[in-house]
PDB file of N, CA and C in Angstrom:
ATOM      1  N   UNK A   1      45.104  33.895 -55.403  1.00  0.00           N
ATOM      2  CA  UNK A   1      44.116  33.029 -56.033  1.00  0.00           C
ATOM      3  C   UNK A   1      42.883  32.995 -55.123  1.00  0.00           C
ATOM      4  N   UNK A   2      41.665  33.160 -55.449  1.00  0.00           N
ATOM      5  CA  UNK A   2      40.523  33.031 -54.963  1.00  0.00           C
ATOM      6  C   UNK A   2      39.891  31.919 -54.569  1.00  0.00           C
ATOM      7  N   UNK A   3      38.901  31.604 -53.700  1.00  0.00           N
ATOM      8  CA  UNK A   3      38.847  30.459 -53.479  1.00  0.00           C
ATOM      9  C   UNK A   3      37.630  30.525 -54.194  1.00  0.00           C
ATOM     10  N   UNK A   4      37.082  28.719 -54.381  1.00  0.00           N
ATOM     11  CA  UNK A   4      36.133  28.428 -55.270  1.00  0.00           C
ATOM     12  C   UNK A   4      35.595  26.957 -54.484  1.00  0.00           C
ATOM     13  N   UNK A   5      34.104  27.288 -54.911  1.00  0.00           N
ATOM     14  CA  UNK A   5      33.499  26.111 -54.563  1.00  0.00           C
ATOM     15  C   UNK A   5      33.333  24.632 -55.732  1.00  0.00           C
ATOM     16  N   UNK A   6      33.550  23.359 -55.283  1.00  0.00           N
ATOM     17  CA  UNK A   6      33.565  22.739 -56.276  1.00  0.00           C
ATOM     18  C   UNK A   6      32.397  21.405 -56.744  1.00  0.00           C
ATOM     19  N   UNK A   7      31.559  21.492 -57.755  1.00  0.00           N
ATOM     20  CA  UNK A   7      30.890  20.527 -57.987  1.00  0.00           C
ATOM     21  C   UNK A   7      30.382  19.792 -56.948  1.00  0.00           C
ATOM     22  N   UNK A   8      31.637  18.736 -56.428  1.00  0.00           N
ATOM     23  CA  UNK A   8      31.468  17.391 -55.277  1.00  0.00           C
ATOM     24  C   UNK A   8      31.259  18.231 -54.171  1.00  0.00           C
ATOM     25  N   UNK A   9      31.462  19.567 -53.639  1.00  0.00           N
ATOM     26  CA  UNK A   9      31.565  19.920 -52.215  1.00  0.00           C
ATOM     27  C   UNK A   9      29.537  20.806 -52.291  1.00  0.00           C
ATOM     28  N   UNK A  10      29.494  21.259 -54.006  1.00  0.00           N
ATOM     29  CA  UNK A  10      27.533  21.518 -53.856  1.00  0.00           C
ATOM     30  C   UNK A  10      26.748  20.012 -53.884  1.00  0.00           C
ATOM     31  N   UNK A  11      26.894  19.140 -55.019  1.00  0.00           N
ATOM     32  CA  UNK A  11      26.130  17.759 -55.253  1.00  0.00           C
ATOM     33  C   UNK A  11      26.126  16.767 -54.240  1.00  0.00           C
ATOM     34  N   UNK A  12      27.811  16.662 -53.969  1.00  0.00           N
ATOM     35  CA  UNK A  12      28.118  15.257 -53.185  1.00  0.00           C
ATOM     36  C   UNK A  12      28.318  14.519 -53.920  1.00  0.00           C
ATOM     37  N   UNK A  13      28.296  15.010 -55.722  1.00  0.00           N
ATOM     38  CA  UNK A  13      29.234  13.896 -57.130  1.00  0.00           C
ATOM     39  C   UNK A  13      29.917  14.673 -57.726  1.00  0.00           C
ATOM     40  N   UNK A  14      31.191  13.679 -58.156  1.00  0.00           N
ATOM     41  CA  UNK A  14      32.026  14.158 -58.890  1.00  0.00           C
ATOM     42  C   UNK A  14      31.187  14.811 -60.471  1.00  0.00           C
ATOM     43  N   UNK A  15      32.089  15.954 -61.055  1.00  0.00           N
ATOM     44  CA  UNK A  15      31.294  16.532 -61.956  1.00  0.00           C
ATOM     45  C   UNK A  15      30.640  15.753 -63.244  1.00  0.00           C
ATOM     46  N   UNK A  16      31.326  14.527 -63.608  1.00  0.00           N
ATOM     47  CA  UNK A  16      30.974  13.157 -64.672  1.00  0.00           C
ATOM     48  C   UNK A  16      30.324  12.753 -64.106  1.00  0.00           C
ATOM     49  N   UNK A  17      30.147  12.534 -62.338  1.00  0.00           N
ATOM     50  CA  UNK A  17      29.000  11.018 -62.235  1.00  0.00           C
ATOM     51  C   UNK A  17      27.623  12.853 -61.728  1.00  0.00           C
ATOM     52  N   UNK A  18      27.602  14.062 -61.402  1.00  0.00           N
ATOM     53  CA  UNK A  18      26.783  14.739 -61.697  1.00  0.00           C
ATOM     54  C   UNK A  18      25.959  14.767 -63.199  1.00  0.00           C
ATOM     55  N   UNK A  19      26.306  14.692 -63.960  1.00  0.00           N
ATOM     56  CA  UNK A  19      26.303  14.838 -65.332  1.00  0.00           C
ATOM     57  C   UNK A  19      25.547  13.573 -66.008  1.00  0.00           C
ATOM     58  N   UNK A  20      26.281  12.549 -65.371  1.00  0.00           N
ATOM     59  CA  UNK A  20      25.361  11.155 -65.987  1.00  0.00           C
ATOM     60  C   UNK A  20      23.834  11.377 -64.696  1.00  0.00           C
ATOM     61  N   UNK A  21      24.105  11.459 -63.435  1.00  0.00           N
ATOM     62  CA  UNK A  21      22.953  11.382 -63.021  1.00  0.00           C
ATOM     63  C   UNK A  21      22.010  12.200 -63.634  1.00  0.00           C
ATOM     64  N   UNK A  22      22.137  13.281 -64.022  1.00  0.00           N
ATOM     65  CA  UNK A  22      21.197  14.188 -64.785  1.00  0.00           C
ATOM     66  C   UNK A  22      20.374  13.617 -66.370  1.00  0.00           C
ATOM     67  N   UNK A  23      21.471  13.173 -67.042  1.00  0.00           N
ATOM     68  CA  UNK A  23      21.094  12.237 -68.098  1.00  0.00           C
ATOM     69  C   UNK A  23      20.241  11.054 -68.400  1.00  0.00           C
ATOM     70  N   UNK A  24      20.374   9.952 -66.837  1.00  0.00           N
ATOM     71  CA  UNK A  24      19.773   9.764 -66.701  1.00  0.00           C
ATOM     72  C   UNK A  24      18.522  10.166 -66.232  1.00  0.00           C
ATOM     73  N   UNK A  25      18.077  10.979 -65.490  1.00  0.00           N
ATOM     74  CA  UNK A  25      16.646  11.369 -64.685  1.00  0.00           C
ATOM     75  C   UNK A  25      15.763  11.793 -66.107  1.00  0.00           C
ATOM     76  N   UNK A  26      16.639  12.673 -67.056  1.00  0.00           N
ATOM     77  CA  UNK A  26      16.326  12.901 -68.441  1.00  0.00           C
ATOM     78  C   UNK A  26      15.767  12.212 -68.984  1.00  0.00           C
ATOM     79  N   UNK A  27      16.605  10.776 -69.103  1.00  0.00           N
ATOM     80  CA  UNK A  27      16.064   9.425 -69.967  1.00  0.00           C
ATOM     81  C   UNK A  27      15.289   8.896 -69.384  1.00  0.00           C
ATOM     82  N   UNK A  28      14.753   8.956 -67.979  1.00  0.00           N
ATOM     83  CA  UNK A  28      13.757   8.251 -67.139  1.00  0.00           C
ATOM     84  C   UNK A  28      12.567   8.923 -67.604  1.00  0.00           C
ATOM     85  N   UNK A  29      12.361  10.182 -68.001  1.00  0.00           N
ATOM     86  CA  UNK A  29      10.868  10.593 -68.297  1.00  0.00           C
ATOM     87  C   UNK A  29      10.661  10.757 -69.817  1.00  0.00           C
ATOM     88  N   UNK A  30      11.943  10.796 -70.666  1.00  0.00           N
ATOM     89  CA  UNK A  30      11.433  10.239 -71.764  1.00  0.00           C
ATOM     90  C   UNK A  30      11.220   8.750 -72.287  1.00  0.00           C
ATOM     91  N   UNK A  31      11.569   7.979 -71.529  1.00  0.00           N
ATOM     92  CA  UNK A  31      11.223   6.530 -71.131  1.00  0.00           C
ATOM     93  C   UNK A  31       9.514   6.104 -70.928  1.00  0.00           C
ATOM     94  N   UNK A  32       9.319   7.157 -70.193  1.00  0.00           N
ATOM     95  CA  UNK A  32       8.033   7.129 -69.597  1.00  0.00           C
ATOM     96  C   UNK A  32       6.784   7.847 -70.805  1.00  0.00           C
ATOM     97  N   UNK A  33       7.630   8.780 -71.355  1.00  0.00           N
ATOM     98  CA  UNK A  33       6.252   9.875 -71.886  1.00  0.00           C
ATOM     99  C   UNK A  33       6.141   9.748 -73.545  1.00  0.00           C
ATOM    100  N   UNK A  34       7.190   8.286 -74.298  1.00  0.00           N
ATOM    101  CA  UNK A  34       7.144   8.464 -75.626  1.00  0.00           C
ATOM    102  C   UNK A  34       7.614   7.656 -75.822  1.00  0.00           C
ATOM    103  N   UNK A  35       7.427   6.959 -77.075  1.00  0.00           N
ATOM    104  CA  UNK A  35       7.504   5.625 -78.040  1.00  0.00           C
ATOM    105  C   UNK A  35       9.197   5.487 -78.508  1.00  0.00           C
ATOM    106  N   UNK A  36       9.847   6.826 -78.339  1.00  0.00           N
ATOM    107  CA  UNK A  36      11.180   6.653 -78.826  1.00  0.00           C
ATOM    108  C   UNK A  36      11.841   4.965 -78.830  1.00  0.00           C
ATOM    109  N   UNK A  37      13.012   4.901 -79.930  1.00  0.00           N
ATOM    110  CA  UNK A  37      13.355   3.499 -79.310  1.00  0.00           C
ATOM    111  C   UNK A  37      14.612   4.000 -78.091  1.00  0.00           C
ATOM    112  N   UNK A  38      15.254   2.991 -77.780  1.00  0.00           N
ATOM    113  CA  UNK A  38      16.246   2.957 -76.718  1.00  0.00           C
ATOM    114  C   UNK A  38      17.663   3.808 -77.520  1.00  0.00           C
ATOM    115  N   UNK A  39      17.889   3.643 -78.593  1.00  0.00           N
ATOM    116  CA  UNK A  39      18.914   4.222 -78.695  1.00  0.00           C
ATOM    117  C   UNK A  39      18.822   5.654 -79.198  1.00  0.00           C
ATOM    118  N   UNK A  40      17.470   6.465 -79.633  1.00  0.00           N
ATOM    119  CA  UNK A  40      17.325   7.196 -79.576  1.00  0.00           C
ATOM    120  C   UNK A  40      17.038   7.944 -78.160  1.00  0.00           C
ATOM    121  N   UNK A  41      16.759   7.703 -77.293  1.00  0.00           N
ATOM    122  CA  UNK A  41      16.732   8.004 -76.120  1.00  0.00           C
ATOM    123  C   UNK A  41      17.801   8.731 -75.405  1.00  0.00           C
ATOM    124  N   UNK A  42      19.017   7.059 -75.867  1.00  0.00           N
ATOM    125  CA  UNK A  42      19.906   7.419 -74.783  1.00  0.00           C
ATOM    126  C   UNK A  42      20.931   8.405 -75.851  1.00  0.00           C
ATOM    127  N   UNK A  43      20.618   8.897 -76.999  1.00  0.00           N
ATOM    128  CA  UNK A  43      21.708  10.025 -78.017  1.00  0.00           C
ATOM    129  C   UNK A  43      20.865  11.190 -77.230  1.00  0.00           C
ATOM    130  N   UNK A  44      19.749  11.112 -77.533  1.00  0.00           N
ATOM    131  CA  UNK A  44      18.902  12.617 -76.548  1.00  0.00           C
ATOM    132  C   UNK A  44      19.208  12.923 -75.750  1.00  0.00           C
ATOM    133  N   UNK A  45      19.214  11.965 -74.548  1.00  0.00           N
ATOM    134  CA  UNK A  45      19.610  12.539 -73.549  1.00  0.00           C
ATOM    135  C   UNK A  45      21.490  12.623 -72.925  1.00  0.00           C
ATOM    136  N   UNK A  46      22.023  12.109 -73.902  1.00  0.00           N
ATOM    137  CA  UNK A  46      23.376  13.041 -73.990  1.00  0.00           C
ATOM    138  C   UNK A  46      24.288  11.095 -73.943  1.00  0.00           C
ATOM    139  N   UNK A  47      23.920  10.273 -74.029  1.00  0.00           N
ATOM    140  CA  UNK A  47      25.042   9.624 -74.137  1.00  0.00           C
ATOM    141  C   UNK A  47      25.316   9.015 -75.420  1.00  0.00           C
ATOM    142  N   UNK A  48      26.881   8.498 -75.381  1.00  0.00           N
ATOM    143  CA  UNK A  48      27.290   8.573 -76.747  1.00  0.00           C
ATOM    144  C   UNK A  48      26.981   7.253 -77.875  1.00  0.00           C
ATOM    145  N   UNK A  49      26.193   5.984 -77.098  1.00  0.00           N
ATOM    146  CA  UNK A  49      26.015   5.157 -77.536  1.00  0.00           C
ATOM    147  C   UNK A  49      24.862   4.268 -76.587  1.00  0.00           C
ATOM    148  N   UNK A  50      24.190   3.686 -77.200  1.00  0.00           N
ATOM    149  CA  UNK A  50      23.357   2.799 -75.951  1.00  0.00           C
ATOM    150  C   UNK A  50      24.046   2.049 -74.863  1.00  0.00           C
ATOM    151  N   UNK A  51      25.252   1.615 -75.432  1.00  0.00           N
ATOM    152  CA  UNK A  51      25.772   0.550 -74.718  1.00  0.00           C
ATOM    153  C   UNK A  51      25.998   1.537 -73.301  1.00  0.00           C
ATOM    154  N   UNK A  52      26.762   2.465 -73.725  1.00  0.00           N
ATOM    155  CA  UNK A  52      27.057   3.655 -72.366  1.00  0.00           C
ATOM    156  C   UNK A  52      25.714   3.601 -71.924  1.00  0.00           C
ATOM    157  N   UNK A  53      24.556   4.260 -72.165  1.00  0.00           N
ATOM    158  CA  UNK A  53      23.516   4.074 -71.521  1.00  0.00           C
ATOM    159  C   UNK A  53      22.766   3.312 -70.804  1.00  0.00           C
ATOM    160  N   UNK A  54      23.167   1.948 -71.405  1.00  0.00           N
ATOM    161  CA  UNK A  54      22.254   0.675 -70.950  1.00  0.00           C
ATOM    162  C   UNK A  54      23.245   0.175 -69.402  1.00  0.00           C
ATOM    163  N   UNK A  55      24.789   0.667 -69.671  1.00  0.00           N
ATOM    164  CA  UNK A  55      25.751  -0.053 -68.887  1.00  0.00           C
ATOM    165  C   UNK A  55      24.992   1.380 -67.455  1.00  0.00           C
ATOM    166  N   UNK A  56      25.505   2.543 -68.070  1.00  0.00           N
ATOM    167  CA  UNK A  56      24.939   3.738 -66.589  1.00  0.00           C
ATOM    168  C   UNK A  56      23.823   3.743 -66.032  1.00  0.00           C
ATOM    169  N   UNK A  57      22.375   3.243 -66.667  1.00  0.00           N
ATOM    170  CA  UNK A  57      20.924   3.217 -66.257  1.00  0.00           C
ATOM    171  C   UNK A  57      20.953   1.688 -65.248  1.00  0.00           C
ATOM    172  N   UNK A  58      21.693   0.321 -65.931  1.00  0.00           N
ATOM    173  CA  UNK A  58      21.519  -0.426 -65.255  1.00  0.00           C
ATOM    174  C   UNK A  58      22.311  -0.257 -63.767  1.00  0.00           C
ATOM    175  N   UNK A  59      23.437   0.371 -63.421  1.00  0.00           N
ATOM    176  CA  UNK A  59      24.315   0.747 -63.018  1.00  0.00           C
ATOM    177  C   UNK A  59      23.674   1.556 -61.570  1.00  0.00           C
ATOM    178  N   UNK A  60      22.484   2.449 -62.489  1.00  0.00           N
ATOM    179  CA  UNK A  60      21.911   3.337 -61.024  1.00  0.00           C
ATOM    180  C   UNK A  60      20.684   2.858 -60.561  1.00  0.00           C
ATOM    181  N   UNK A  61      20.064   1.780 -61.670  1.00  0.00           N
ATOM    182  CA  UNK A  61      18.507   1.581 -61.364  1.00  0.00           C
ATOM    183  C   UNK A  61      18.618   0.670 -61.425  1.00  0.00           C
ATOM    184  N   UNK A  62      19.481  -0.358 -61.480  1.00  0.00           N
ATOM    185  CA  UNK A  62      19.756  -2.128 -61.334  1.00  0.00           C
ATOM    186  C   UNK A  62      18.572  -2.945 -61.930  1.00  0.00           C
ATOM    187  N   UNK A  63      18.257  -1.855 -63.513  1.00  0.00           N
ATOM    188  CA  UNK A  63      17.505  -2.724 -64.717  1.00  0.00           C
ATOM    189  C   UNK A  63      17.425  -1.600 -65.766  1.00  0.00           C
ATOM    190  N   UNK A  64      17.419  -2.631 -66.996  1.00  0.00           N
ATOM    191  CA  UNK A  64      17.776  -2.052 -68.122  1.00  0.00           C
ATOM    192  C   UNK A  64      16.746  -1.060 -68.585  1.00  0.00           C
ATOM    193  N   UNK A  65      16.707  -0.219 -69.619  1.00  0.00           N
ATOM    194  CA  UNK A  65      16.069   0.784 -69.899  1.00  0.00           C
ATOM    195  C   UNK A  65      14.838  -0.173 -70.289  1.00  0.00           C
ATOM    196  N   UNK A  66      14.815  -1.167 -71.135  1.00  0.00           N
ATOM    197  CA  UNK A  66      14.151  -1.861 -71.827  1.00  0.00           C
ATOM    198  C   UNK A  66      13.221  -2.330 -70.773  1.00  0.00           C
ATOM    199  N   UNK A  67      13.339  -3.001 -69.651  1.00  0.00           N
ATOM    200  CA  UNK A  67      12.666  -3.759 -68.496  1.00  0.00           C
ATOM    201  C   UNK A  67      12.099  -2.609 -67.887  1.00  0.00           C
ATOM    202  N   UNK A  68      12.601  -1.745 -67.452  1.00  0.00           N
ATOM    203  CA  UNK A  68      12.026  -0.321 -66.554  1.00  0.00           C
ATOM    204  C   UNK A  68      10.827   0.056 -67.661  1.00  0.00           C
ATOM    205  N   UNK A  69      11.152   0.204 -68.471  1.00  0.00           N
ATOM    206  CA  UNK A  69       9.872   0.533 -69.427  1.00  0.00           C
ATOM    207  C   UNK A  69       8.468  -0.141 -69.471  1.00  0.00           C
ATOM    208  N   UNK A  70       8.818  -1.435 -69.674  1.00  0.00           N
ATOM    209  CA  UNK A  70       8.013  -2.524 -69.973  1.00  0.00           C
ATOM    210  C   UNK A  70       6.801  -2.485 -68.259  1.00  0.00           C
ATOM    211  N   UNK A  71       8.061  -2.614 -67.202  1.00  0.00           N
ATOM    212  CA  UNK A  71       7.421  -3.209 -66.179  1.00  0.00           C
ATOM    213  C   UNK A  71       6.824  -1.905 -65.445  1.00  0.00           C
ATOM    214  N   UNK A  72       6.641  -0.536 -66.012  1.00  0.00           N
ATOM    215  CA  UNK A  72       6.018   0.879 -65.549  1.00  0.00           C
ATOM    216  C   UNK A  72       5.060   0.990 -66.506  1.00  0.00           C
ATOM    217  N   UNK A  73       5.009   0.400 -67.652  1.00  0.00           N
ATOM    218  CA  UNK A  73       3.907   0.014 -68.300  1.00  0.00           C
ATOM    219  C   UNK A  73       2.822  -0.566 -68.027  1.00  0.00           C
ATOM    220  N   UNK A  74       3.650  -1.711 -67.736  1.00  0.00           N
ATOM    221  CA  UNK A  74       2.826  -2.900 -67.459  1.00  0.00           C
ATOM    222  C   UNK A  74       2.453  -3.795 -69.166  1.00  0.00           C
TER     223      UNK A  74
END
């Protein structure tokens, strides 16, 4: 058997929390660059419901998609 390199030993995340971080950074600039609402956002950028989204964004950016928006607005 060959050896193989894995996900956590290139990123430093497991291959799910790689995957959401990406999703999010995704949803951070369509956040930024378009009127979408929130739950279209978070189906775009790959999650399966807002609630997943709103729970993983608050989770890495300790505020909701809705507030991050508003307050980069202004």
């Amino acid at each position: 058997v060959g050896s193989y390199t894995t996900v956590k030993e290139i990123t430093g995340f497991k291959l799910s929390e790689y995957l959401t971080k990406i999703r999010l950074e995704h949803s951070v600039k369509y956040l930024l660059s378009n009127e979408e609402n929130i739950t279209t956002i978070a189906l775009e950028s790959g999650f399966y419901d807002q609630s997943h989204f709103n729970k993983n964004f608050k989770k890495l950016l300790d505020t909701t998609p809705n507030h991050f928006r508003k307050v980069i607005r202004g």
